[in-house]
PDB file of N, CA and C in Angstrom:
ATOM      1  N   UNK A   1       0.841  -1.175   0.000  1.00  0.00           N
ATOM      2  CA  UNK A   1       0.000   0.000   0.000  1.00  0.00           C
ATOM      3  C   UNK A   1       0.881   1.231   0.000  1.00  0.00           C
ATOM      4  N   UNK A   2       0.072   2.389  -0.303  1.00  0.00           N
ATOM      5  CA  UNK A   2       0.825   3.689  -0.492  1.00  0.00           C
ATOM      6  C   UNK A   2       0.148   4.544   0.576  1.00  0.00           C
ATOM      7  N   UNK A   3       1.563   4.523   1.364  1.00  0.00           N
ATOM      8  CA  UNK A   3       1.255   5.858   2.330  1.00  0.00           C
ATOM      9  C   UNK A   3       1.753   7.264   1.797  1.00  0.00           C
ATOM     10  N   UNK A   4       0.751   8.292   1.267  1.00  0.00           N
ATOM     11  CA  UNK A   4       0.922  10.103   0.801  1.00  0.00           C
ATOM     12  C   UNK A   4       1.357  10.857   2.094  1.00  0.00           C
ATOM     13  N   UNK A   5       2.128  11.457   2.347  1.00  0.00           N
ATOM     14  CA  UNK A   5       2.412  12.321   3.386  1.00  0.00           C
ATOM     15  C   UNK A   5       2.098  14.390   2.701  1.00  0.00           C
ATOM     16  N   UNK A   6       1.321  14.712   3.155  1.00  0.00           N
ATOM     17  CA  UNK A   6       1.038  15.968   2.626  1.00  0.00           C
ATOM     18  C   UNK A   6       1.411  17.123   3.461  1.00  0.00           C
ATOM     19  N   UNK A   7       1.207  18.048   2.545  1.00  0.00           N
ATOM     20  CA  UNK A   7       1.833  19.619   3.707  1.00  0.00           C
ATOM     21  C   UNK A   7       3.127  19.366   4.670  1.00  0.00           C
ATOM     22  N   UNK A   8       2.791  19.929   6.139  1.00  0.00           N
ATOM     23  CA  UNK A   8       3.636  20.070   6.788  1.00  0.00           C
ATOM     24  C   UNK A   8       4.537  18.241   7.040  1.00  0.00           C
ATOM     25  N   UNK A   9       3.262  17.933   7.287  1.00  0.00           N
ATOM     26  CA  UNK A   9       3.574  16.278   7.482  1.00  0.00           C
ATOM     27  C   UNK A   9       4.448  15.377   6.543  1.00  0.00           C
ATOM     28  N   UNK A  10       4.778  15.984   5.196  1.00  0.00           N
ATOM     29  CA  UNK A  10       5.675  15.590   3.917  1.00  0.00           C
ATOM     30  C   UNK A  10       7.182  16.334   4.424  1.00  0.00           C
ATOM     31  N   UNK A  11       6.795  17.730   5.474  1.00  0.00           N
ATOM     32  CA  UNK A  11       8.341  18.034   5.829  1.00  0.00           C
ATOM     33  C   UNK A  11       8.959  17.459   7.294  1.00  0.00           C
ATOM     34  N   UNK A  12       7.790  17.114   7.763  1.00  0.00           N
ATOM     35  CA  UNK A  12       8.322  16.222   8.806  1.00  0.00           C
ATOM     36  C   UNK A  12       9.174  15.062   9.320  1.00  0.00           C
ATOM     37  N   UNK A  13       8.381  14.042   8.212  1.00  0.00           N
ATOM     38  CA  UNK A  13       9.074  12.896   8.143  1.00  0.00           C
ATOM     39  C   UNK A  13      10.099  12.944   6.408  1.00  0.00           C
ATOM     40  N   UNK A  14      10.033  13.737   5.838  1.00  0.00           N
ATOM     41  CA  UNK A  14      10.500  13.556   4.986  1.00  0.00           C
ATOM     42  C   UNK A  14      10.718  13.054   3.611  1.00  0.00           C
ATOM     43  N   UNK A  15       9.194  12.810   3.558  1.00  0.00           N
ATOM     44  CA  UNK A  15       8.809  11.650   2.860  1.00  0.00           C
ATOM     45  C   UNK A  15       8.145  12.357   1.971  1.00  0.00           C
ATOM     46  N   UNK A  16       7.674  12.243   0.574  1.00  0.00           N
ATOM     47  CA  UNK A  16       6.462  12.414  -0.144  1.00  0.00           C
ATOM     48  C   UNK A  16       5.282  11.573  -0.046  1.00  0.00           C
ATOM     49  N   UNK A  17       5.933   9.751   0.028  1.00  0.00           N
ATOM     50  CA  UNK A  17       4.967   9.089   0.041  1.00  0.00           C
ATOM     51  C   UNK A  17       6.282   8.256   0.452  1.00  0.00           C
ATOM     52  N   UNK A  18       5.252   6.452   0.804  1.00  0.00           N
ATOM     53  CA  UNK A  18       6.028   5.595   1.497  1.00  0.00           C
ATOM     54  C   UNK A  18       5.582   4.000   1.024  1.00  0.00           C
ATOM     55  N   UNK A  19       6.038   3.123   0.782  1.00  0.00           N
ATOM     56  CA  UNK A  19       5.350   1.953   0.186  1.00  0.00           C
ATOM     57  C   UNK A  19       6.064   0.627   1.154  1.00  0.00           C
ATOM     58  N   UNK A  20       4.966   0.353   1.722  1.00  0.00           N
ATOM     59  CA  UNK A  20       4.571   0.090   2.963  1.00  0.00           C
ATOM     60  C   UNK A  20       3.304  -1.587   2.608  1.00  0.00           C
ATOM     61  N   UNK A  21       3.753  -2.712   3.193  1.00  0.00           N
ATOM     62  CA  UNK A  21       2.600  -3.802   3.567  1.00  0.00           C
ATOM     63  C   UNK A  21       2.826  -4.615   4.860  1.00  0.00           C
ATOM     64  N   UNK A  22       1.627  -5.407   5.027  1.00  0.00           N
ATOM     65  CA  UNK A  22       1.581  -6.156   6.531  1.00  0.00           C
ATOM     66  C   UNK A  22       0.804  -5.634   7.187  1.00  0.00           C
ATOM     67  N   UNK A  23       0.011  -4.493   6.653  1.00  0.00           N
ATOM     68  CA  UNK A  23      -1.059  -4.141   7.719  1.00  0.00           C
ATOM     69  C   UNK A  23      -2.390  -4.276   7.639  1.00  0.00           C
ATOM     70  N   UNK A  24      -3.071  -5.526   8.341  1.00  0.00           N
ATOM     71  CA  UNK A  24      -4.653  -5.624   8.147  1.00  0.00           C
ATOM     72  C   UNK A  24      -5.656  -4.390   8.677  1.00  0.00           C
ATOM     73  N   UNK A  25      -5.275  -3.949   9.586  1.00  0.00           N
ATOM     74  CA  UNK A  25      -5.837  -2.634   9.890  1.00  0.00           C
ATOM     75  C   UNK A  25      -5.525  -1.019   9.674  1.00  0.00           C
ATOM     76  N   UNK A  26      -5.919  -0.287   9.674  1.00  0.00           N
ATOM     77  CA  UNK A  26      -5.534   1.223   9.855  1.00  0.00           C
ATOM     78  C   UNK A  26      -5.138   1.676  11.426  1.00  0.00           C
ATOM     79  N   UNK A  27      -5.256   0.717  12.154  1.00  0.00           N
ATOM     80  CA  UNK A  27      -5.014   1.307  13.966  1.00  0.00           C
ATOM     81  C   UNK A  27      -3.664   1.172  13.679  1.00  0.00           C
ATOM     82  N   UNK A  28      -3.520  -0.435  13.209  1.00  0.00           N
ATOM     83  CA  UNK A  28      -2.193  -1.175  12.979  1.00  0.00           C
ATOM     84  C   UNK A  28      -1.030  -0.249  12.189  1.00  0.00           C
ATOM     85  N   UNK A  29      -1.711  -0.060  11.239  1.00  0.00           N
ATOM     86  CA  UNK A  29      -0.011   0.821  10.601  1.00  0.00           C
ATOM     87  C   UNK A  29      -0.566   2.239  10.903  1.00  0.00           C
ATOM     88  N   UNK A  30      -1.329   3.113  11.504  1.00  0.00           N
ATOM     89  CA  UNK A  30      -1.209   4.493  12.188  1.00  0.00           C
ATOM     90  C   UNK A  30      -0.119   3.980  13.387  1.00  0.00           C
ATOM     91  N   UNK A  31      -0.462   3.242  14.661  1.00  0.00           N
ATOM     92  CA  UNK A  31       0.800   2.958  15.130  1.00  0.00           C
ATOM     93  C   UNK A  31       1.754   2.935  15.185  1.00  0.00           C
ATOM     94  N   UNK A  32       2.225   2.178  14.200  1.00  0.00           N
ATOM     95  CA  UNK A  32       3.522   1.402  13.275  1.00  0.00           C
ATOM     96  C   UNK A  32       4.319   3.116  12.915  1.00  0.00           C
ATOM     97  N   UNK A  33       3.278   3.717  11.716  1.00  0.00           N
ATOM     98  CA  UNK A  33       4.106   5.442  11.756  1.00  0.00           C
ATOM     99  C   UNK A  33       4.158   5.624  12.894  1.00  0.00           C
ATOM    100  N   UNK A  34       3.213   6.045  13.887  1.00  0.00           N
ATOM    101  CA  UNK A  34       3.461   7.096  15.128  1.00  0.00           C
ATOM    102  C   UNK A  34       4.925   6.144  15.846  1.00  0.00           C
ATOM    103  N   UNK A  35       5.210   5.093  15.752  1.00  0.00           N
ATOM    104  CA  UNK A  35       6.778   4.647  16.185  1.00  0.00           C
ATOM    105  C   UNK A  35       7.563   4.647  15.440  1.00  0.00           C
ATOM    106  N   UNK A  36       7.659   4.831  14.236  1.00  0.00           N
ATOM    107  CA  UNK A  36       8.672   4.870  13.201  1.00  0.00           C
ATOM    108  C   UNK A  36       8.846   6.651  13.200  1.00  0.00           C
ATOM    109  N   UNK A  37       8.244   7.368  13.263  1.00  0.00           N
ATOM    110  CA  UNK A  37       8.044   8.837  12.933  1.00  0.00           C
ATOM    111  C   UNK A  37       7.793   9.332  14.484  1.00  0.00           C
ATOM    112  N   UNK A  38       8.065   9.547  15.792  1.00  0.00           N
ATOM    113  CA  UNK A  38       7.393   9.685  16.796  1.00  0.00           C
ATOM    114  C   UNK A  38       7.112  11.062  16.663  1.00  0.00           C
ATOM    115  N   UNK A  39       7.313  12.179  15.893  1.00  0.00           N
ATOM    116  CA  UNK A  39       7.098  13.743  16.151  1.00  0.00           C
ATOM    117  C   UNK A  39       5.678  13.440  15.259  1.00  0.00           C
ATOM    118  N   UNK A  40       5.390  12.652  14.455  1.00  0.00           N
ATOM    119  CA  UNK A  40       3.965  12.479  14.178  1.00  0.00           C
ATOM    120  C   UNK A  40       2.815  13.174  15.206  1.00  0.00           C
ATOM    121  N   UNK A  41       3.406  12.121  16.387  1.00  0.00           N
ATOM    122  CA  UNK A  41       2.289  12.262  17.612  1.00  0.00           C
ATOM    123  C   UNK A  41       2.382  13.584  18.082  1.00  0.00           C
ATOM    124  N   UNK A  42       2.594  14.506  18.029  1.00  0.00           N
ATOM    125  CA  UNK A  42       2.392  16.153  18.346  1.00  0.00           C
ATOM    126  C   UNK A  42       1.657  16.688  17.340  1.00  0.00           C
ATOM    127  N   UNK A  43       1.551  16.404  16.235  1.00  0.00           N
ATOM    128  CA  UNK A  43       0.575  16.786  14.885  1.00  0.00           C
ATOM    129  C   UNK A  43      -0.840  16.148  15.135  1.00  0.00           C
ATOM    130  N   UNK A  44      -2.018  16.948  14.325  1.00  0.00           N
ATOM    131  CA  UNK A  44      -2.904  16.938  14.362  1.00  0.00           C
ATOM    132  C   UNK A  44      -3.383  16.395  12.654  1.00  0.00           C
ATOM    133  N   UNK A  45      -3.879  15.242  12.567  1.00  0.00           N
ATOM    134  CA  UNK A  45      -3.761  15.023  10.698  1.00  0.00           C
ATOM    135  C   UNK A  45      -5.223  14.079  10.983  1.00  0.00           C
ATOM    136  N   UNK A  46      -5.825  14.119   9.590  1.00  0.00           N
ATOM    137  CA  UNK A  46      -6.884  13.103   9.360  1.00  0.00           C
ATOM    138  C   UNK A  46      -6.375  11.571   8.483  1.00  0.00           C
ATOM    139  N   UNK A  47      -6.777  11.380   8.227  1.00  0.00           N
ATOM    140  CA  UNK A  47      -6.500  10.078   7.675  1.00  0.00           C
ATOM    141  C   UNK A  47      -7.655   9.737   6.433  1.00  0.00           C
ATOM    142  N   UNK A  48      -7.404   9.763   4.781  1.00  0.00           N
ATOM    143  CA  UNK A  48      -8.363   9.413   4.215  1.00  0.00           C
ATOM    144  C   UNK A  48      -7.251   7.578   3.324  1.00  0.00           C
ATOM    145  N   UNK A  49      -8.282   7.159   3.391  1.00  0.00           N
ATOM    146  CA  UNK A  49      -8.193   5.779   2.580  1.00  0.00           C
ATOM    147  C   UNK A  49      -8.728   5.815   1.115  1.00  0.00           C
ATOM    148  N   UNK A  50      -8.184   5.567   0.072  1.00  0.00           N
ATOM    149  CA  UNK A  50      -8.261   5.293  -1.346  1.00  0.00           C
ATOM    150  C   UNK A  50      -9.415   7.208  -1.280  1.00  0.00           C
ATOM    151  N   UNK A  51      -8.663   8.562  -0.801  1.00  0.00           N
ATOM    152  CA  UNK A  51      -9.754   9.373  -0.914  1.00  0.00           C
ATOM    153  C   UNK A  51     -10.909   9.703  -0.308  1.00  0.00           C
ATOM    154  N   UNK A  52     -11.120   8.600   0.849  1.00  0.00           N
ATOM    155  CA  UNK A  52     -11.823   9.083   1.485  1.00  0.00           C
ATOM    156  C   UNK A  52     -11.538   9.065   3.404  1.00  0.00           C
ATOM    157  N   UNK A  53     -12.149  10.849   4.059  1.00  0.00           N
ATOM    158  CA  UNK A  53     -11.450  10.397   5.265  1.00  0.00           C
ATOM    159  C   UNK A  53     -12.642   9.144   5.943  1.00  0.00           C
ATOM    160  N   UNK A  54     -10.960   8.827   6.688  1.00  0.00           N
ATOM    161  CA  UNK A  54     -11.968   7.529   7.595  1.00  0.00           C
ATOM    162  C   UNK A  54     -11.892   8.159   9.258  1.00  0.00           C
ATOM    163  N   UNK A  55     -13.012   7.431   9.870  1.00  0.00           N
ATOM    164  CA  UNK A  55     -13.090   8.348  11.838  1.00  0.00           C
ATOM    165  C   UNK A  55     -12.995   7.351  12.591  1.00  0.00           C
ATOM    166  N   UNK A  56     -12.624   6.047  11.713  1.00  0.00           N
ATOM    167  CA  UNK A  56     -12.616   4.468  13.144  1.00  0.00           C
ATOM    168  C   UNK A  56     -11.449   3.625  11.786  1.00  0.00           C
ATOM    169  N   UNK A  57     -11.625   2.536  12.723  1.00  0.00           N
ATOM    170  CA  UNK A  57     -10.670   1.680  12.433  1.00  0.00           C
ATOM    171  C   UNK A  57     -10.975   1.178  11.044  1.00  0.00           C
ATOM    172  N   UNK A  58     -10.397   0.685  10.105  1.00  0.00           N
ATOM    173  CA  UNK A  58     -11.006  -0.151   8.961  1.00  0.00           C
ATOM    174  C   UNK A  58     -10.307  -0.943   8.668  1.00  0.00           C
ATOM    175  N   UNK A  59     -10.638  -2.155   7.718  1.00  0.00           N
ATOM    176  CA  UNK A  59      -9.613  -3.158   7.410  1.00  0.00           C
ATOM    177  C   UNK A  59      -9.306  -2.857   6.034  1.00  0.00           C
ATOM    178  N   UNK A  60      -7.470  -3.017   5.763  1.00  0.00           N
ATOM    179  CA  UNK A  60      -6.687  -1.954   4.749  1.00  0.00           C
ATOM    180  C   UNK A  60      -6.319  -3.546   3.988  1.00  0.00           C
ATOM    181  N   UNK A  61      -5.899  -3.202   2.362  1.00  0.00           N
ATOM    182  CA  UNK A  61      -6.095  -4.019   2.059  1.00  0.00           C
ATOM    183  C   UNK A  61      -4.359  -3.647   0.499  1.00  0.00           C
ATOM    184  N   UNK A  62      -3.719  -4.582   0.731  1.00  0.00           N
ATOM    185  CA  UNK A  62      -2.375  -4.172  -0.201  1.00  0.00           C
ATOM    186  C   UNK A  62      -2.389  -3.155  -1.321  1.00  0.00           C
ATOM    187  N   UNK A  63      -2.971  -3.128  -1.936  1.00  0.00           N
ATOM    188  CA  UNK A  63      -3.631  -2.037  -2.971  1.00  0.00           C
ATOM    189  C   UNK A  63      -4.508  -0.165  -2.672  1.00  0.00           C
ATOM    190  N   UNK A  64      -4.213   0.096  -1.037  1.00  0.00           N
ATOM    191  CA  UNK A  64      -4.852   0.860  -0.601  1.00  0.00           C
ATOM    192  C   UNK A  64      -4.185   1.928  -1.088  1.00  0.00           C
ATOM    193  N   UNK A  65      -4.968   3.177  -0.870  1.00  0.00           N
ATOM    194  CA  UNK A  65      -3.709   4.252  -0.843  1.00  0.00           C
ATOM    195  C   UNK A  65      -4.475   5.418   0.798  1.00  0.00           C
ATOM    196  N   UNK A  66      -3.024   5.319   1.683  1.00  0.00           N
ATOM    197  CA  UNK A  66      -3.377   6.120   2.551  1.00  0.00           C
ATOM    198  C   UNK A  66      -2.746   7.375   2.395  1.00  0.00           C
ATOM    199  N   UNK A  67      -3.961   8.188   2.778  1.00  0.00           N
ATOM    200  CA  UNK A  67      -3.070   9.747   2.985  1.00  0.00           C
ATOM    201  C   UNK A  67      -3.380  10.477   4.308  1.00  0.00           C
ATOM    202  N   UNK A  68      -2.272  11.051   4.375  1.00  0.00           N
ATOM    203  CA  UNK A  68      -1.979  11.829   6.031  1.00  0.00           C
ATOM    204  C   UNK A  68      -2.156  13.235   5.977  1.00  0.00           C
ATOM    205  N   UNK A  69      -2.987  14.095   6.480  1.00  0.00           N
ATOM    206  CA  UNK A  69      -3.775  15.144   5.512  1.00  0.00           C
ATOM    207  C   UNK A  69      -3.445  16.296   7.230  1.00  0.00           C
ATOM    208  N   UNK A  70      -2.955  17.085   6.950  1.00  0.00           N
ATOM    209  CA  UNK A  70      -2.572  17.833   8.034  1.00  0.00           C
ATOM    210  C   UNK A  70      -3.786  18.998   8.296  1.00  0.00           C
ATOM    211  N   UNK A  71      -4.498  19.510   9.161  1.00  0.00           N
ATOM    212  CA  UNK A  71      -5.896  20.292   9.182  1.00  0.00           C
ATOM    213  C   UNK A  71      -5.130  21.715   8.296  1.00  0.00           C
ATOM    214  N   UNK A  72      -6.006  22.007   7.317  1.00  0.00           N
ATOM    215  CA  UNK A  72      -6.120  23.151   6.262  1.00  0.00           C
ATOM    216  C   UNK A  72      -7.192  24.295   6.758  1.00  0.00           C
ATOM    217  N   UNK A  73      -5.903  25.689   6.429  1.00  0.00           N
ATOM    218  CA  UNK A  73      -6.650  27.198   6.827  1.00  0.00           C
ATOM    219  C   UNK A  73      -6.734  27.765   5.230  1.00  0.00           C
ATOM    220  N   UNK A  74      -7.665  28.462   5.496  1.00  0.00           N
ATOM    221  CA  UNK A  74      -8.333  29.413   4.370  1.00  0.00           C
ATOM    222  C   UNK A  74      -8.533  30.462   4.810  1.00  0.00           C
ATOM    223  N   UNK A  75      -8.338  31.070   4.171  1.00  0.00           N
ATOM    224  CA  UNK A  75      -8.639  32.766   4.375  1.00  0.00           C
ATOM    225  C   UNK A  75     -10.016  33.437   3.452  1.00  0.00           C
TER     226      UNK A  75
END
């Protein structure tokens, strides 16, 4: 699966994106980053799957694409 890292969160870890498997859940590899990346956990980000955000756990599937979406201001 493809993890997108966007905005601030692409300068954080450094990453644009990340290609990444082994994870049946979304708790499972949010985890997995927040210990691989620990300044993650001070950020505030949503989480959408193949485009859409998700608000609970779901089961992720090799072909997914996750993105890490940092909260957006408008003027």
């Amino acid at each position: 699966m493809k993890v997108i890292f966007f905005g601030r969160l692409k300068e954080i870890v450094g990453l644009k994106e990340l290609q990444i498997e082994g994870f049946e859940k979304l708790s499972d590899l949010k985890n997995h980053l927040l210990e691989r990346y620990p300044i993650l956990k001070n950020e505030t980000f949503a989480i959408a799957v193949n485009f859409e955000i998700v608000h609970s756990d779901i089961e992720l599937n090799n072909n997914d694409e996750i993105a890490l979406l940092p909260p957006i201001a408008g003027g």
